[in-house]
Protein backbone atom coordinates (compact mmCIF):
# COMPACT_ATOMS: atom_id res chain seq x y z
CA UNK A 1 -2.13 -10.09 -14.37
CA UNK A 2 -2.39 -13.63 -13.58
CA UNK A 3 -3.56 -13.71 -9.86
CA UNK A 4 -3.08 -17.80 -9.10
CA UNK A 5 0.67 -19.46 -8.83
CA UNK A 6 2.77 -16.42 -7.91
CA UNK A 7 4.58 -15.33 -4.54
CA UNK A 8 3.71 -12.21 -3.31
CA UNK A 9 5.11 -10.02 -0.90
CA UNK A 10 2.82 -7.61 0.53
CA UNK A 11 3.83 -4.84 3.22
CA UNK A 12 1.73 -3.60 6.22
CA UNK A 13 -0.38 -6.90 5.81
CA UNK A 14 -1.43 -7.60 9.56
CA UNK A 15 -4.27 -5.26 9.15
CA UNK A 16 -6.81 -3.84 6.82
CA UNK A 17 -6.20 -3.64 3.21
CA UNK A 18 -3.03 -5.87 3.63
CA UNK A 19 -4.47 -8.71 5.36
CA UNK A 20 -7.14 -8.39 2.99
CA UNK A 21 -5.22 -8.44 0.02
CA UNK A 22 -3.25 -11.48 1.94
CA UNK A 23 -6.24 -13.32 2.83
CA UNK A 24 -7.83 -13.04 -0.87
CA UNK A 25 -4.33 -14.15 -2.79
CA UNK A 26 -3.82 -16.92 -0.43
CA UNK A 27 -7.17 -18.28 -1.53
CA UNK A 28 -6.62 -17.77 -5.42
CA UNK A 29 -3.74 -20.58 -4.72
CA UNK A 30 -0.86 -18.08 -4.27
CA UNK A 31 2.40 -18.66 -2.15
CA UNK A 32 2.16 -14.99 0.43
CA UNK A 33 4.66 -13.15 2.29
CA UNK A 34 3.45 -10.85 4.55
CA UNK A 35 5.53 -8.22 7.03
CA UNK A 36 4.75 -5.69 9.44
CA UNK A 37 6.18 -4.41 12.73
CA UNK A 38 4.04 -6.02 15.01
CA UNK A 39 5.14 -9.31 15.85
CA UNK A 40 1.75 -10.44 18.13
CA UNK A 41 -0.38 -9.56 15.08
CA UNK A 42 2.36 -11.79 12.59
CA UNK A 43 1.72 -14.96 14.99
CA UNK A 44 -1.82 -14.28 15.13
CA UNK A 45 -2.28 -14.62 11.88
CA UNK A 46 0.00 -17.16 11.19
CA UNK A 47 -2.16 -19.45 13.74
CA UNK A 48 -5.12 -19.09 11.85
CA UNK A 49 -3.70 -19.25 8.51
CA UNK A 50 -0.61 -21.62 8.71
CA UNK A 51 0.00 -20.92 4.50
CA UNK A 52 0.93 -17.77 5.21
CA UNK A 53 4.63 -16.74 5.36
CA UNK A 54 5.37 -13.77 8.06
CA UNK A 55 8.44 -11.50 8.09
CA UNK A 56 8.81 -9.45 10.97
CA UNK A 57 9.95 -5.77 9.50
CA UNK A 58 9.82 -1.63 9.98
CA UNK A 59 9.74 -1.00 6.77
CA UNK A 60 10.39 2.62 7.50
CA UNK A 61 14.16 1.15 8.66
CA UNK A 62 16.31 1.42 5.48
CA UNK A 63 18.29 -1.76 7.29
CA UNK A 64 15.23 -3.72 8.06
CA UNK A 65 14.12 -3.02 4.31
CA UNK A 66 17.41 -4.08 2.83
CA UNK A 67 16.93 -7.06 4.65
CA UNK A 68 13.81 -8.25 3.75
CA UNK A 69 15.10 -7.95 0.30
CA UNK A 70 17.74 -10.45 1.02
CA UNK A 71 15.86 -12.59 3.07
CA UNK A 72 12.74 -12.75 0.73
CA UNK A 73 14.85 -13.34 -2.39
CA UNK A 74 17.03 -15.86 -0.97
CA UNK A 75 14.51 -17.78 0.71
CA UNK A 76 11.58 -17.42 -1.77
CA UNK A 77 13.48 -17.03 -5.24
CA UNK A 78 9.99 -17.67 -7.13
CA UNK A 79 9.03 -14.14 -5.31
CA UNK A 80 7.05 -12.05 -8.76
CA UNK A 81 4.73 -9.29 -6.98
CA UNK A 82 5.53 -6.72 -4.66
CA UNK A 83 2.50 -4.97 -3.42
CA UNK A 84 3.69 -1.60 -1.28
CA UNK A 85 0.64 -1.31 0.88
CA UNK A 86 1.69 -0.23 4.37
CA UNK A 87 0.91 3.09 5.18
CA UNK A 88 -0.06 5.49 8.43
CA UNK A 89 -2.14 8.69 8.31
CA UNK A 90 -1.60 11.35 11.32
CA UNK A 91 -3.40 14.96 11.41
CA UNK A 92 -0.98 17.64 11.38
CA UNK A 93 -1.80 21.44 12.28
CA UNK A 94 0.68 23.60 9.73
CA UNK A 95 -0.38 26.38 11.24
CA UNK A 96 1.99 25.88 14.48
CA UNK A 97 5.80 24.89 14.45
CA UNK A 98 5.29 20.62 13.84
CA UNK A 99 7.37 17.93 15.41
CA UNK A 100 9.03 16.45 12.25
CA UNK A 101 9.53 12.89 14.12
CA UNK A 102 6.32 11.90 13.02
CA UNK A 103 6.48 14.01 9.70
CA UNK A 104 9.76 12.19 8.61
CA UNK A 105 7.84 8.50 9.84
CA UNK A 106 4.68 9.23 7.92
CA UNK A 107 6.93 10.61 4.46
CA UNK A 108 9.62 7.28 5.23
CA UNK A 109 6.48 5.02 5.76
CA UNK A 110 4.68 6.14 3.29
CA UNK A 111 7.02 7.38 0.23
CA UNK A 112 10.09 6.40 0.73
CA UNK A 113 9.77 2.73 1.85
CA UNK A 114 7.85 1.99 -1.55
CA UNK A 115 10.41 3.73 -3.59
CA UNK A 116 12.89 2.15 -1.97
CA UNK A 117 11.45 -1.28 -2.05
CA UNK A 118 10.82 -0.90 -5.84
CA UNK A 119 14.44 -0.37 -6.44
CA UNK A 120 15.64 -3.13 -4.33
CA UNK A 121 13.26 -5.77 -5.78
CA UNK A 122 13.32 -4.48 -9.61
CA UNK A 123 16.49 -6.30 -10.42
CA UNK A 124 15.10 -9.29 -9.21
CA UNK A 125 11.78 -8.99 -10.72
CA UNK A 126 13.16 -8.15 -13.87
CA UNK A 127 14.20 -11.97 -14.42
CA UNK A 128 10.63 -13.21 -14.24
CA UNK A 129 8.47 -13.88 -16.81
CA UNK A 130 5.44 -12.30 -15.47
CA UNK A 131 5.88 -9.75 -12.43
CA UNK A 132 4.13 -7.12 -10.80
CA UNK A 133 4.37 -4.38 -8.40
CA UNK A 134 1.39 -2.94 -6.79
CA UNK A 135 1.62 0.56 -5.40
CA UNK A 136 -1.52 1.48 -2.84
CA UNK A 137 -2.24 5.24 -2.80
CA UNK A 138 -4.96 6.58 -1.99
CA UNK A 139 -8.38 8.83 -4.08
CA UNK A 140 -6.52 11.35 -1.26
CA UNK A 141 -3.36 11.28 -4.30
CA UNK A 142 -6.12 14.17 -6.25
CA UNK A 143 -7.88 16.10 -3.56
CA UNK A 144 -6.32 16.50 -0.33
CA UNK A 145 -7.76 16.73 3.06
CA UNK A 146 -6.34 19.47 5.12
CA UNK A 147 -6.02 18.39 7.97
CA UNK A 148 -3.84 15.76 7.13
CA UNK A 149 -1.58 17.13 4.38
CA UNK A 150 1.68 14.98 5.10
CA UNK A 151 -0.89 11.73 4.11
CA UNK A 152 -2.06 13.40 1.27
CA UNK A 153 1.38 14.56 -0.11
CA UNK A 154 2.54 11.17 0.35
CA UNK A 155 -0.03 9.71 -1.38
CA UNK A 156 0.09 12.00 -4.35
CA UNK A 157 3.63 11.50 -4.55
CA UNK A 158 3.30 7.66 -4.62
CA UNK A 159 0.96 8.73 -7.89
CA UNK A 160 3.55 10.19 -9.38
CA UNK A 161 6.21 7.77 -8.67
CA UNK A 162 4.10 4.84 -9.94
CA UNK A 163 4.02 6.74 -13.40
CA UNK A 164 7.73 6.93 -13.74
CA UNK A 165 8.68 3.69 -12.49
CA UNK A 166 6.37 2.42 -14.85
CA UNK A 167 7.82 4.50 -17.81
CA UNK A 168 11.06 2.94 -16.69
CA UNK A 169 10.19 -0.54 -16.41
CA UNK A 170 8.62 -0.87 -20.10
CA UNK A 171 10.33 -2.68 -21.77
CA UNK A 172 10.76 -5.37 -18.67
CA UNK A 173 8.23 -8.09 -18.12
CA UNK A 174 7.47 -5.82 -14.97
CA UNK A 175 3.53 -4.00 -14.62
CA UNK A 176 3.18 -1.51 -12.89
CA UNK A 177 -0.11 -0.97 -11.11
CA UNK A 178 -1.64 1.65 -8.74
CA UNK A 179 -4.16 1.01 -6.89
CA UNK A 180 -6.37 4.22 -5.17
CA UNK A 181 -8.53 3.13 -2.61
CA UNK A 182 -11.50 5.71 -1.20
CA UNK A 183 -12.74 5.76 2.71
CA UNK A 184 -12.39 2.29 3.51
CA UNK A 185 -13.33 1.05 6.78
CA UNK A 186 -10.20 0.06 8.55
CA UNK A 187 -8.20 1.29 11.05
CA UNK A 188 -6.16 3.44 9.53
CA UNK A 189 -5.61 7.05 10.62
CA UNK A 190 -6.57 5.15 14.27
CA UNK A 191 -3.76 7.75 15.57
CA UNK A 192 -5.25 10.87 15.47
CA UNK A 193 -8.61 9.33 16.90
CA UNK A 194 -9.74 9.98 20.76
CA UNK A 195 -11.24 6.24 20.67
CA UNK A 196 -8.53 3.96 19.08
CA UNK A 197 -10.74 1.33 18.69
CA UNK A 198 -12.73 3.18 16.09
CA UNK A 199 -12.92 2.00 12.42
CA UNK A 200 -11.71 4.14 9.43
CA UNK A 201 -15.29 4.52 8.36
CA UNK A 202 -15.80 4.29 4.54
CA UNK A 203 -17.21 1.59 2.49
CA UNK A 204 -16.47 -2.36 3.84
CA UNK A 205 -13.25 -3.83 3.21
CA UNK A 206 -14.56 -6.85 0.87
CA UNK A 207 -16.23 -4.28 -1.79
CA UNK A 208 -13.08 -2.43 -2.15
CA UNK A 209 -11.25 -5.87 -2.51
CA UNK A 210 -13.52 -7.08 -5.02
CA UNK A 211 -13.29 -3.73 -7.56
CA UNK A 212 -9.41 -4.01 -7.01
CA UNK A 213 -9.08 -7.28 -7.85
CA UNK A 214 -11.25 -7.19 -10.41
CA UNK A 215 -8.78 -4.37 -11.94
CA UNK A 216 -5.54 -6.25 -10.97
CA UNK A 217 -6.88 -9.17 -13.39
CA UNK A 218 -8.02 -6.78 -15.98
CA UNK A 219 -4.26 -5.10 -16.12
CA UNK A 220 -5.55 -1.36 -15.51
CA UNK A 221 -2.27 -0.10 -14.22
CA UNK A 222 -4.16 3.00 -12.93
CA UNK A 223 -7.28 1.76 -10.63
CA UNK A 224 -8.90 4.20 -8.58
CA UNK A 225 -11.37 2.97 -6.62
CA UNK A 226 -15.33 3.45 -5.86
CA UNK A 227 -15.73 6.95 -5.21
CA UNK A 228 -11.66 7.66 -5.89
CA UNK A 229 -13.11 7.55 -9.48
CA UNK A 230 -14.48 10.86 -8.90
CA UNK A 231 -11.65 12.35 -6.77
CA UNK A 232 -9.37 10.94 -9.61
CA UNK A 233 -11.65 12.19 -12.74
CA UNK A 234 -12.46 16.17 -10.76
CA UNK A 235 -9.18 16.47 -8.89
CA UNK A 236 -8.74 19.88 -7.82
CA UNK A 237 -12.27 21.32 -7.88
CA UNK A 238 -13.19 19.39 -5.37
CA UNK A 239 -11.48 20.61 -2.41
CA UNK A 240 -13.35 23.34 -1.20
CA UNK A 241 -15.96 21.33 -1.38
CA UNK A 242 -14.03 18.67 0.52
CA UNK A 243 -12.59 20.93 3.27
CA UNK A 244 -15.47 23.22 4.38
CA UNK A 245 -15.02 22.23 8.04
CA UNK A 246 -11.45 22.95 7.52
């Protein structure tokens, strides 16, 4: 994939590996959209980057999704790459009756909002020449972590739904890439942390970004990342080893 002259759309992008993936595109000479709920973060960014285009949007709302679709295509009708990035990891303890509030948030977030996002940009995609959509998961798609399984699932089912929208797109000028991403230091999973403030832990932001890009221009559709490789290549056999604590 070509990564200068397109317009990109990239959710979750006031943080971590949005903003990253923002920040990097808007220097390889691309036009970016970015969205996310929180409007202080938008602003902030905007300030410091005045390039950037910000969309205020849930996109766990099926409304506020649907509308971004309008909006984006109507306003920016060169729009070729969706990258489905946002995401939010929670610990939850199976072992006890859960609150499914945050289970439905976490599987709408996480699952649904790319699937649905796919299907209401496709059409529009389909018309040009070269277009992309960029699915993050996660090396957590091939060996879980226990103690935060609705993450995991998510993630694993974002795997499998980047392998059939792919099959389905073909014969369209559409790719379809995923992108699995190891421990990365961001904030992510901040929720189930007593200290908010803490990082993700993992490996820094800019090596990740430099192996993914690296694959985005090389057009490997399946990209897991760093040591997702090894999650990716052993799958399974690796989760006792994974969840001793657990």
């Amino acid at each position: 994939m070509l990564t200068t002259g397109n317009t990109i759309l990239i959710t979750g992008a006031t943080s971590g590996l949005g903003r990253a993936f923002a920040l990097q595109f808007l220097a390889e000479g691309n036009t970016v959209i970015i969205c996310g709920r929180r409007s202080e973060r938008l602003a902030a960014l905007k300030a410091k980057h005045p390039a950037l285009v910000t969309k205020e949007c849930d996109i766990a709302s099926t409304e506020q999704r649907e509308e971004l679709c309008a909006w984006a295509v109507q306003n920016y009708p060169d729009l070729n790459v969706l990258i489905n990035n946002a995401g939010i990891q929670l610990a939850t303890d199976l072992t006890k009756p859960v609150d499914l509030a945050p289970v439905r948030n976490e599987v709408e977030t996480n699952f649904i909002a790319p699937l649905h996002l796919a299907s209401l940009f496709a059409g529009h995609l389909k018309t040009k020449k070269d277009a992309a959509i960029i699915n993050i998961s996660s090396g957590l798609a091939f060996v879980p972590i226990a103690f935060m399984p609705v993450y995991c699932a998510t993630k694993a089912a974002i795997h499998s739904l980047t392998l059939s929208l792919r099959h389905q797109l073909r014969n369209t000028s559409i790719k379809v890439f995923e992108i699995a991403p190891p421990s990365v230091d961001t904030e992510l999973g901040y929720h189930h942390r007593e200290d908010k403030t803490q990082s993700h832990g993992g490996i820094p932001i800019h090596e990740f970004l430099a192996e993914a890009m690296e694959a985005i221009k090389a057009d490997l559709y399946e990209a897991p990342i760093g040591q997702a490789k090894g999650l990716r290549a052993k799958g399974e056999d690796l989760f006792g080893v994974m969840n001793q604590r657990g």
